[in-house]
Protein backbone atom coordinates (compact mmCIF):
# COMPACT_ATOMS: atom_id res chain seq x y z
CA UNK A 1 -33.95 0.24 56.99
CA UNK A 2 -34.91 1.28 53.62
CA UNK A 3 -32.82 3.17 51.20
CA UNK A 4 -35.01 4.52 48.80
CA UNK A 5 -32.46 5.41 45.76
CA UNK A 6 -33.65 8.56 43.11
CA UNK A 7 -35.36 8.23 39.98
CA UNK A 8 -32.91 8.34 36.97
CA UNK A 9 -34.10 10.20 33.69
CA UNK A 10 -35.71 7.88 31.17
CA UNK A 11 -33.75 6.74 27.88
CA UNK A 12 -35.93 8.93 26.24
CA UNK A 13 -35.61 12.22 28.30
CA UNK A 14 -34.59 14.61 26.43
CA UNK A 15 -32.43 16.20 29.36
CA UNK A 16 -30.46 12.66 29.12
CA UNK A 17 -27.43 12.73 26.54
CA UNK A 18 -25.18 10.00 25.41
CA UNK A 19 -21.64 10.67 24.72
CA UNK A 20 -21.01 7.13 23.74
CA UNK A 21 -17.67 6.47 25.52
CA UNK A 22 -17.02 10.31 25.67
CA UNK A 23 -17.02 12.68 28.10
CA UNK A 24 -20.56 15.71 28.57
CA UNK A 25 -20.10 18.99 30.36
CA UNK A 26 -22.90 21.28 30.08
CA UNK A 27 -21.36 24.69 29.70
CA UNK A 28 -18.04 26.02 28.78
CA UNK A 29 -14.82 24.13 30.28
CA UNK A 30 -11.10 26.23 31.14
CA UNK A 31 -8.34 24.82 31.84
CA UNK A 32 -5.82 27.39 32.16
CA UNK A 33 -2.21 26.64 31.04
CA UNK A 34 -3.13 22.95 29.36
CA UNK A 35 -5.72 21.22 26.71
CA UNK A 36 -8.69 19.29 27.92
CA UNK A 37 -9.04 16.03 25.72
CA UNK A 38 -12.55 14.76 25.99
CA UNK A 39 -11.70 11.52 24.37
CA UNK A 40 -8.90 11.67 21.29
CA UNK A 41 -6.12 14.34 21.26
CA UNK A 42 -4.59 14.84 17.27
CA UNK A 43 -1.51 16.49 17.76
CA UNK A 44 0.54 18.55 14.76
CA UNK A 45 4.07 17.58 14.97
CA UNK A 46 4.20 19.99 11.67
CA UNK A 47 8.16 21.43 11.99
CA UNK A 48 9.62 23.98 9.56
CA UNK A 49 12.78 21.21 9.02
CA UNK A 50 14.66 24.28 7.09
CA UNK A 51 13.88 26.60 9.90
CA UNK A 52 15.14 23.91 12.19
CA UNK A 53 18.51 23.34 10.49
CA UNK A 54 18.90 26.54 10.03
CA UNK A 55 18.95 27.74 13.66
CA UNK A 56 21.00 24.36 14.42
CA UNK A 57 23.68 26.15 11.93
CA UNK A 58 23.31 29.92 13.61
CA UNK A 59 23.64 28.10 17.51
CA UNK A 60 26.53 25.94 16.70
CA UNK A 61 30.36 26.34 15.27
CA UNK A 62 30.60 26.47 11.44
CA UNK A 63 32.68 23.35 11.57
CA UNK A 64 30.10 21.75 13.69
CA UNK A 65 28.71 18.77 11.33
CA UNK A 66 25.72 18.15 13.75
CA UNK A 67 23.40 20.43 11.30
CA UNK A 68 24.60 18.42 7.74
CA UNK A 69 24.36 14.99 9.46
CA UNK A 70 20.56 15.59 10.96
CA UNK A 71 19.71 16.74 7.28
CA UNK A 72 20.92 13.86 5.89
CA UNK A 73 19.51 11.68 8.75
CA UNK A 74 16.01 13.64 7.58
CA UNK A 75 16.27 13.09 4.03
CA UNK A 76 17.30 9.42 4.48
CA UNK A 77 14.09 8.72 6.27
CA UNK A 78 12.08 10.82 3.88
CA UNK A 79 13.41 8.07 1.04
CA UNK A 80 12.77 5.07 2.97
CA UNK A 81 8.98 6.22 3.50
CA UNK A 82 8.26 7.25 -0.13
CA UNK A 83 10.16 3.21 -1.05
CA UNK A 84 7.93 1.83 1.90
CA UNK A 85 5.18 3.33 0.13
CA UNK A 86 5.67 2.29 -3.37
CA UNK A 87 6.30 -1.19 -2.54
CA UNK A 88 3.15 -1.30 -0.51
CA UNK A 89 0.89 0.01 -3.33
CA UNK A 90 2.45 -2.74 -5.73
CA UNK A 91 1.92 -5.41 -3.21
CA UNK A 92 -1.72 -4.53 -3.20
CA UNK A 93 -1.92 -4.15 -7.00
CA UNK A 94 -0.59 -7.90 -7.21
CA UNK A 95 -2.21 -9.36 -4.61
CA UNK A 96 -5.60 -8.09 -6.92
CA UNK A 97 -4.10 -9.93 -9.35
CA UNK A 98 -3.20 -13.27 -7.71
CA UNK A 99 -6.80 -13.20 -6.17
CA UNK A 100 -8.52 -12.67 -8.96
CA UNK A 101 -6.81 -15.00 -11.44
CA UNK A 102 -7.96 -17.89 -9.67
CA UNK A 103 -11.34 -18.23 -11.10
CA UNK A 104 -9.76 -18.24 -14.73
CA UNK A 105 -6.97 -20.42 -13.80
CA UNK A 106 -9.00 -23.18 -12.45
CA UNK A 107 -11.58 -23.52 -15.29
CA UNK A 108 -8.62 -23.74 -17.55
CA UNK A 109 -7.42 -26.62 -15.40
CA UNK A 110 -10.47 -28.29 -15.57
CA UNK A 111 -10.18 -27.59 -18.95
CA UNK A 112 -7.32 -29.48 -19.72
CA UNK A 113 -7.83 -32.16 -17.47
CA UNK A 114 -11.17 -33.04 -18.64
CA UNK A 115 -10.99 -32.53 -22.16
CA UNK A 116 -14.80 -30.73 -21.81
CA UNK A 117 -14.34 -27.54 -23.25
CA UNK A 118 -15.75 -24.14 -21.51
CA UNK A 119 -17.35 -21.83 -23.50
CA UNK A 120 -15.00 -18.99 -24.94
CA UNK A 121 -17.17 -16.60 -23.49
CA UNK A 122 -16.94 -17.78 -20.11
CA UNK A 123 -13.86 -17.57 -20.81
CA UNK A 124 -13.51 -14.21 -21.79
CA UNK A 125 -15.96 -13.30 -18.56
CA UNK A 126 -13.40 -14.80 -16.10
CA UNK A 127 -10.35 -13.33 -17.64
CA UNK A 128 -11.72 -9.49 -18.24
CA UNK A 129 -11.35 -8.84 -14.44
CA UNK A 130 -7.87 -10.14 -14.41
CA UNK A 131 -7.06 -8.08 -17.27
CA UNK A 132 -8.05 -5.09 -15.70
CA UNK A 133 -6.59 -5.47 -12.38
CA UNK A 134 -3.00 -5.67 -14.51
CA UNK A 135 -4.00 -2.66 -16.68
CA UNK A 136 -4.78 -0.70 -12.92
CA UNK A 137 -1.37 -1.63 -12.00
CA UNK A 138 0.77 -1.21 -15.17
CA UNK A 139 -0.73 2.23 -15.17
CA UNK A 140 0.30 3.27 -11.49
CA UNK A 141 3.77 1.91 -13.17
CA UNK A 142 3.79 4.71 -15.27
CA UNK A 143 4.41 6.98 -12.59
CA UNK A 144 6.98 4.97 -10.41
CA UNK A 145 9.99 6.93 -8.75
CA UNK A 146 11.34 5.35 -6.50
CA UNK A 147 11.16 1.70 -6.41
CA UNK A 148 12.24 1.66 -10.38
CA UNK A 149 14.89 3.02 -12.75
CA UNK A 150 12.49 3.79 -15.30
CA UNK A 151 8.59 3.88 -15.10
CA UNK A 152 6.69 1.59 -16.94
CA UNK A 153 6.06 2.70 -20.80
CA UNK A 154 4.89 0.74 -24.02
CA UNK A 155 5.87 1.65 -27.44
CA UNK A 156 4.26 1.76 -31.06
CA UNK A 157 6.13 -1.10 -32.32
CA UNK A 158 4.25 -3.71 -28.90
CA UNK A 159 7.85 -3.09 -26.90
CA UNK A 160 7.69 -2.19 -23.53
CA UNK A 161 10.35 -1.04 -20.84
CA UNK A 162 10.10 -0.70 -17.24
CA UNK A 163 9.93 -2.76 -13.99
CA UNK A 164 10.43 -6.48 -14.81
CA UNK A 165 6.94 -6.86 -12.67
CA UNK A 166 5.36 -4.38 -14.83
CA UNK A 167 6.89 -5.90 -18.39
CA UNK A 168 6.18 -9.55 -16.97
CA UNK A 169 2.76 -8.91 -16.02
CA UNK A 170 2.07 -7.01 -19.61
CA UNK A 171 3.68 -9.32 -21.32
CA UNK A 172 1.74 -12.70 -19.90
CA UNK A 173 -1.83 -10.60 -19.71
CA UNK A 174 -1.01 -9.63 -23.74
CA UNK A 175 -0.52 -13.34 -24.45
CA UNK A 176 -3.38 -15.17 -23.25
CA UNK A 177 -5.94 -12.10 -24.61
CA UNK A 178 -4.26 -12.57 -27.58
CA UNK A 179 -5.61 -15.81 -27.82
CA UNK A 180 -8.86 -15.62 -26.15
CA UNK A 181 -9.49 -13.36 -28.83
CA UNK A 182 -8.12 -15.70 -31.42
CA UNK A 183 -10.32 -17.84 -33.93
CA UNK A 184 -9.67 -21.12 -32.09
CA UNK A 185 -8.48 -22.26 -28.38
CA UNK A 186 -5.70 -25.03 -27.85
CA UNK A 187 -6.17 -26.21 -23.93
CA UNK A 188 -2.72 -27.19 -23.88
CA UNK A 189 -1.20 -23.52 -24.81
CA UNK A 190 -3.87 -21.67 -22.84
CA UNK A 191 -2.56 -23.99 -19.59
CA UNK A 192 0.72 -23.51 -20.50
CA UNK A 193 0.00 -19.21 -20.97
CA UNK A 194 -2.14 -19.36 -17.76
CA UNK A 195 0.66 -21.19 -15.83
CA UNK A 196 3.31 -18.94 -16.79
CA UNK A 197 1.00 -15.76 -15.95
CA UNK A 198 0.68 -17.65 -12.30
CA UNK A 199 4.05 -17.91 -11.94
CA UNK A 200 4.89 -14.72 -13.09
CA UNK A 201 2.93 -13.45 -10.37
CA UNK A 202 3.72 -14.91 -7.22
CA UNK A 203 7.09 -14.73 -8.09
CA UNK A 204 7.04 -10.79 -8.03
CA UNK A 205 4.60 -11.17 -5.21
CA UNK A 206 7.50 -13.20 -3.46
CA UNK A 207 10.12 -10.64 -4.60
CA UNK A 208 8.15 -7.77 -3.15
CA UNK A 209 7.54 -8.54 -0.01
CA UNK A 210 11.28 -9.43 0.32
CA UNK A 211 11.59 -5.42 -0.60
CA UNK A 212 9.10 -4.51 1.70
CA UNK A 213 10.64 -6.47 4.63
CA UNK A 214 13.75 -5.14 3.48
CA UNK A 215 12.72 -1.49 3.47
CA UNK A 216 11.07 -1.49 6.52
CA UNK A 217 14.36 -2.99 8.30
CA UNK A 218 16.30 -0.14 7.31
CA UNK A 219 14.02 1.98 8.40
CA UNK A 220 13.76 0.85 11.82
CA UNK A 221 17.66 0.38 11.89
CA UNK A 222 17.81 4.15 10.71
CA UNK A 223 15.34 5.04 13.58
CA UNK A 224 17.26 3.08 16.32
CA UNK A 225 20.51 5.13 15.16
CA UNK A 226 18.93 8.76 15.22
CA UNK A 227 16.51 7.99 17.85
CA UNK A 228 18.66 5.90 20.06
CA UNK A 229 19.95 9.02 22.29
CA UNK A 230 15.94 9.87 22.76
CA UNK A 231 16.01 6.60 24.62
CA UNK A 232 19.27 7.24 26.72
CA UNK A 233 17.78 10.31 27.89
């Protein structure tokens, strides 16, 4: 017996609509008493915290230290986050830097290995992007809060104070510009410059990605503590 099955629009009938992945109803669509999510749902977990504390404090005993200890819970994770944050934003300024130091580091290495001298102003090509991906990240130092005593800041006289990453960095960038821009290049001191500059580099690298991994290890050890009844119940 034949089943004779019926025609399906064309691709390009214009009664035909793709949702790609998503869900089409022609008309409106109730749903009384809940939401309808057609694909992704954003929900607002936006919560007046002073509002919140402050009703904690009206429904329980004065001496109740429930209210005080969920504040400080609060404001605890609320420092962790902005410290995640800052250490992530200097990891990526850095890891600019490591990457794109390599170009200039190796043509110095040839450098001095060979004893054929580059051009100074291939030289000065390589090195300009390095320079600039330290002064994008020595200026974000200048607004540091919370992952340094003191921001980053230079002075009239060339002295700087800060982060030791930022005054490092500064410090090593300052010295081999100083003599790329110098009437003659030694191969031996710009090696020497460009090695310490390296090193300078993945050592605070190194140094903060322990502080990430650090950060993010109290914060999840903070979460298990406040968030641990959630679980029991």
């Amino acid at each position: 017996m034949a089943v004779s099955a019926s025609p399906q629009p064309a691709a390009s009938d214009p009664r035909r609509i793709s949702t790609r992945g998503g869900s089409y109803f022609e008309g409106g669509v109730s749903v009384p008493g809940g939401t309808f999510v057609a694909r992704d749902q954003y929900i607002n977990y936006q919560i007046d915290l002073n509002q919140l504390i402050s009703a904690l404090r009206q429904a329980l005993p004065a001496s109740d230290p429930a209210p005080e200890r969920l504040l400080e819970a609060l404001r605890e994770f609320q420092r962790l986050h902005e410290r995640l944050f800052e250490w992530k934003e200097l990891h990526n300024y850095l890891n600019d830097v490591v990457i794109t130091i390599d170009q200039f580091s190796t043509s110095v290495e040839r450098w001095d290995t060979s004893g054929q001298a580059p051009r100074a102003s291939d030289l000065a090509r390589q090195w300009r992007p390095v320079a600039l991906k330290v002064d994008l990240m020595l200026d974000w130092a200048r607004s540091v809060r919370h992952i340094a005593d003191l921001p980053f800041a230079e002075f009239n006289d060339s002295r700087m104070a800060g982060p030791p990453w930022a005054v490092d960095l500064a410090a090593a960038r300052q010295r081999i510009t100083d003599m790329l821009q110098g009437p003659s290049l030694d191969a031996k001191f710009l090696y020497d410059a460009t090695a310490a500059f390296v090193d300078a580099a993945s050592l605070h690298m190194y140094l903060v990605d322990k502080h990430l991994r650090d950060t993010a290890g109290e914060l999840y050890n903070l979460s298990q503590v406040v968030l641990g009844q959630l679980k029991r119940d």
